[in-house]
C-alpha atoms as a PDB file:
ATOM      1  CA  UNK A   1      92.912  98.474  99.320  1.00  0.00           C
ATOM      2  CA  UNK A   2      91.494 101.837 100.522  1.00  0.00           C
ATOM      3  CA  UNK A   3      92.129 103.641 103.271  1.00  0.00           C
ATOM      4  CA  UNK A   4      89.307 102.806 105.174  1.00  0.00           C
ATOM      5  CA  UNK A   5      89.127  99.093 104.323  1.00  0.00           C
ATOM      6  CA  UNK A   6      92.436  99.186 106.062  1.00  0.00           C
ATOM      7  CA  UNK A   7      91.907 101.195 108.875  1.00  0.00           C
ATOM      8  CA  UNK A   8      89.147  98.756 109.716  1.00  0.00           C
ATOM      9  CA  UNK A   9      90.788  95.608 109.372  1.00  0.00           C
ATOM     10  CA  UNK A  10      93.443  97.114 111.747  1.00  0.00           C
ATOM     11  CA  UNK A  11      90.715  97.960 113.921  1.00  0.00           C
ATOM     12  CA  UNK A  12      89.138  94.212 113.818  1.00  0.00           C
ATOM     13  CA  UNK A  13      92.849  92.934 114.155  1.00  0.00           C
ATOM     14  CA  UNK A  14      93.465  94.996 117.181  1.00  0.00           C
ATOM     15  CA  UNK A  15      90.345  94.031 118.904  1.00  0.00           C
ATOM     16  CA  UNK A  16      90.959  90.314 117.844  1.00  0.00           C
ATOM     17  CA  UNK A  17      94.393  90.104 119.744  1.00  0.00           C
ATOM     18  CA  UNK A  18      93.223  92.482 122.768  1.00  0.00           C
ATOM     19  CA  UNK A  19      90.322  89.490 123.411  1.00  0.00           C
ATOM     20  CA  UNK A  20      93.231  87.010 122.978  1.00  0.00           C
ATOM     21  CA  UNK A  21      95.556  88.715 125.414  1.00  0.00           C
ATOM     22  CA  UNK A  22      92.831  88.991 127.861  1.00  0.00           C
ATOM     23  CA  UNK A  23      91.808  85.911 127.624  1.00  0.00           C
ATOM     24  CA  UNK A  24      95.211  83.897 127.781  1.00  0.00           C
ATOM     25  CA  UNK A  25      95.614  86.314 130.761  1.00  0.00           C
ATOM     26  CA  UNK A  26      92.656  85.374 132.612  1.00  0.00           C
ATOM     27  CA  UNK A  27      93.107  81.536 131.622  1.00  0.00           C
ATOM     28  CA  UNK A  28      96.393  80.722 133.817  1.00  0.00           C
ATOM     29  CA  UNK A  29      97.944  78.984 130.933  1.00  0.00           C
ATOM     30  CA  UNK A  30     101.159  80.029 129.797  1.00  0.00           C
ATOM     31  CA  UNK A  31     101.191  82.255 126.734  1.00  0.00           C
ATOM     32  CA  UNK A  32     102.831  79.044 124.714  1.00  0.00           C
ATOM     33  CA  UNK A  33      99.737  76.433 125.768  1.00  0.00           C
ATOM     34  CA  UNK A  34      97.074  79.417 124.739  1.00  0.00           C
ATOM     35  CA  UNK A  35      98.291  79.468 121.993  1.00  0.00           C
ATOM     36  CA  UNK A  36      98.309  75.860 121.094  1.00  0.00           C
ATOM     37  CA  UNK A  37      94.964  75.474 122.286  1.00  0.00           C
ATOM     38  CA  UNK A  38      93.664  78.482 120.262  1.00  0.00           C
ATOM     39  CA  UNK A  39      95.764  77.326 117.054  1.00  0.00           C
ATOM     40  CA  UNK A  40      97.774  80.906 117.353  1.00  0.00           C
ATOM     41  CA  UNK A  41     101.014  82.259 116.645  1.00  0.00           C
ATOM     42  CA  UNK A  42     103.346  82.134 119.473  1.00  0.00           C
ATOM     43  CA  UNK A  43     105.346  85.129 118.186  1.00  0.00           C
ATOM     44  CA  UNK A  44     101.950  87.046 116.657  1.00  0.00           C
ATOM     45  CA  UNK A  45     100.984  86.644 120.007  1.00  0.00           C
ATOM     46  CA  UNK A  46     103.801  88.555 121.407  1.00  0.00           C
ATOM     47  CA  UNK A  47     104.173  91.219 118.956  1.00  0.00           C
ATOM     48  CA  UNK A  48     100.405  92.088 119.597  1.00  0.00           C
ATOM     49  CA  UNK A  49     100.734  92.028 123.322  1.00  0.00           C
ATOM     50  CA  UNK A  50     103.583  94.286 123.275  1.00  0.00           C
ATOM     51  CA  UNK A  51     101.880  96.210 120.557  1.00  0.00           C
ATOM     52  CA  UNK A  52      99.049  96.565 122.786  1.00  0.00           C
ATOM     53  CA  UNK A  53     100.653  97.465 125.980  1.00  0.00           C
ATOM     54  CA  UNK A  54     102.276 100.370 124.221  1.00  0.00           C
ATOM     55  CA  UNK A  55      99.073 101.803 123.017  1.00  0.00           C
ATOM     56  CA  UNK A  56      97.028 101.315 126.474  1.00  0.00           C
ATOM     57  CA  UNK A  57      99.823 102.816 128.315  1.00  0.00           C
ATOM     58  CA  UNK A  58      98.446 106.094 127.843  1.00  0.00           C
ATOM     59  CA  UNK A  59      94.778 105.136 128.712  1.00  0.00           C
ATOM     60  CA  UNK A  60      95.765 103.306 132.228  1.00  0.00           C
ATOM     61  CA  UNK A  61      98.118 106.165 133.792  1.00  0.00           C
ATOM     62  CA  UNK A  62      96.170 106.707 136.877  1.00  0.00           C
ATOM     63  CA  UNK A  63      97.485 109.275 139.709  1.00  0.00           C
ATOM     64  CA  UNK A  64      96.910 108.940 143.390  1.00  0.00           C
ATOM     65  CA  UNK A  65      98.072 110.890 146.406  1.00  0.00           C
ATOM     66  CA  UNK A  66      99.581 108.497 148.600  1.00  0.00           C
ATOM     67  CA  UNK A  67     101.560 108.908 152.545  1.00  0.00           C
ATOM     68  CA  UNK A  68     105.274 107.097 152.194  1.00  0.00           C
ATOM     69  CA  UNK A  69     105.953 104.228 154.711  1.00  0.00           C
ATOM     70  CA  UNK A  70     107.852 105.241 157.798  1.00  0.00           C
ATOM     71  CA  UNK A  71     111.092 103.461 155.721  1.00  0.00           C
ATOM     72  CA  UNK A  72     110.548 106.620 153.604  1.00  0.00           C
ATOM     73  CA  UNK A  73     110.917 108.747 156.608  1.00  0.00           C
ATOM     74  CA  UNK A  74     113.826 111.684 156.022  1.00  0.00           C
ATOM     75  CA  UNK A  75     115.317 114.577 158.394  1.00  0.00           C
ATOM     76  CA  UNK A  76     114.882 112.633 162.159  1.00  0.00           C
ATOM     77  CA  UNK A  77     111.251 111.614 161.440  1.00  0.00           C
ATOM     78  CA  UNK A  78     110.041 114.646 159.311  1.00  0.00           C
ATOM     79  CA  UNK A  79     107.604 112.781 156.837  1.00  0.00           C
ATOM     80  CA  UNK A  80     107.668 113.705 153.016  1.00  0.00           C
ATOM     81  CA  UNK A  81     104.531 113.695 151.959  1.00  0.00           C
ATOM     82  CA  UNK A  82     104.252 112.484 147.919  1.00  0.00           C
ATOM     83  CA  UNK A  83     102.415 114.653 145.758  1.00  0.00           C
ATOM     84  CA  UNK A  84     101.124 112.009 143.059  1.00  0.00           C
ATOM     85  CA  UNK A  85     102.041 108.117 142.314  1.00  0.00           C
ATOM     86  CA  UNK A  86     102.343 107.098 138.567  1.00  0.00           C
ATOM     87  CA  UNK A  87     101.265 103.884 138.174  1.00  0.00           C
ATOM     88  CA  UNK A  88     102.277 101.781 134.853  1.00  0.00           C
ATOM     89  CA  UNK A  89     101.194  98.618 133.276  1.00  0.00           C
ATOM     90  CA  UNK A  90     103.087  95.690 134.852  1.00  0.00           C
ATOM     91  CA  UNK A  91     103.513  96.560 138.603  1.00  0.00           C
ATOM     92  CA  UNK A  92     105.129  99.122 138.311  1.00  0.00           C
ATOM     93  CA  UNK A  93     104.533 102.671 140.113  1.00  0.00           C
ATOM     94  CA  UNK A  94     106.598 105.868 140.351  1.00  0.00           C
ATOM     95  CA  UNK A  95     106.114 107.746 143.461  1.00  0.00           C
ATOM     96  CA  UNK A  96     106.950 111.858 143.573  1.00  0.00           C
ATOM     97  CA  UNK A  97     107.339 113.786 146.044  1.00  0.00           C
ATOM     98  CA  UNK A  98     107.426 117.974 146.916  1.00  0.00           C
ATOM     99  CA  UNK A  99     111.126 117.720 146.870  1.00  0.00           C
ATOM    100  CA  UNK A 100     111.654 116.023 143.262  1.00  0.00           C
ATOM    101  CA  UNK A 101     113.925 116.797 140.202  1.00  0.00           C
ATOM    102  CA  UNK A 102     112.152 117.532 136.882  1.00  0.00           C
ATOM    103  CA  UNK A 103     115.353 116.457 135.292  1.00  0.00           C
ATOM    104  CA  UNK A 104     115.162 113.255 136.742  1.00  0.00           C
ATOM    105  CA  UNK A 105     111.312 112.474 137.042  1.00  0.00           C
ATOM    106  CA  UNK A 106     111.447 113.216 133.103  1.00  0.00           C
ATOM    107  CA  UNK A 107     114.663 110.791 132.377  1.00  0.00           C
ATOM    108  CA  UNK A 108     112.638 108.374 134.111  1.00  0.00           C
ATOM    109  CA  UNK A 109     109.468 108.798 132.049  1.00  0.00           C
ATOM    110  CA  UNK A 110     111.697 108.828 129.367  1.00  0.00           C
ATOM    111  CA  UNK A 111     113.232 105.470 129.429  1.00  0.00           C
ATOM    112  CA  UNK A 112     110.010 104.052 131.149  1.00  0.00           C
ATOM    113  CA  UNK A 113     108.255 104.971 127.868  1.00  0.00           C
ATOM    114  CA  UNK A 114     110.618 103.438 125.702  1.00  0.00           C
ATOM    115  CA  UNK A 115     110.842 100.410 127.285  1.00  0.00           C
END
């Protein structure tokens, strides 16, 4: 097979499973009855979603400035302010403020990434 051919039937394959994802995310079934209804893999449908999730990470990062609650409140009511909020697939959102580590914020990103 050449190159090409190959490059697009990954392309088609990818595109495939994103609808499916979508789909059996927008259809409030459980991955498991999707599947049985679509006559899919269980497990192909798992390895794509995580497949996918990894390569969209990149494309969703979004950053926002954002004021921390008044739980967040330091020094007798002196207000950090964050600089920028990370937000990742799944819920998830990293917050950082003026004061951060580098050290840390990148061990985070790190292990996030890995994940």
């Amino acid at each position: 097979m050449s190159k090409r051919i190959e490059t697009d039937h990954e392309a088609n394959q990818q595109r495939r499973w994103q609808a499916h994802v979508n789909a059996a995310e927008k259809s409030g079934l459980s991955r498991a009855e999707y599947c049985r209804r679509n006559n899919l893999s269980y497990h192909a449908m798992a390895y794509w979603k995580r497949k996918l999730s990894r390569s969209n990470s990149g494309h969703q990062t979004t950053l926002v400035p954002i004021a921390l609650p008044a739980a967040m409140m330091r020094n007798g009511g002196e207000h950090e302010q964050a600089e920028l909020r990370i937000l990742l697939p799944g819920r998830m959102s990293v917050s950082v403020g003026d004061n951060f580590s580098p050290a840390t914020l990148l061990r985070l990103l790190t292990v996030l990434e890995n994940r």
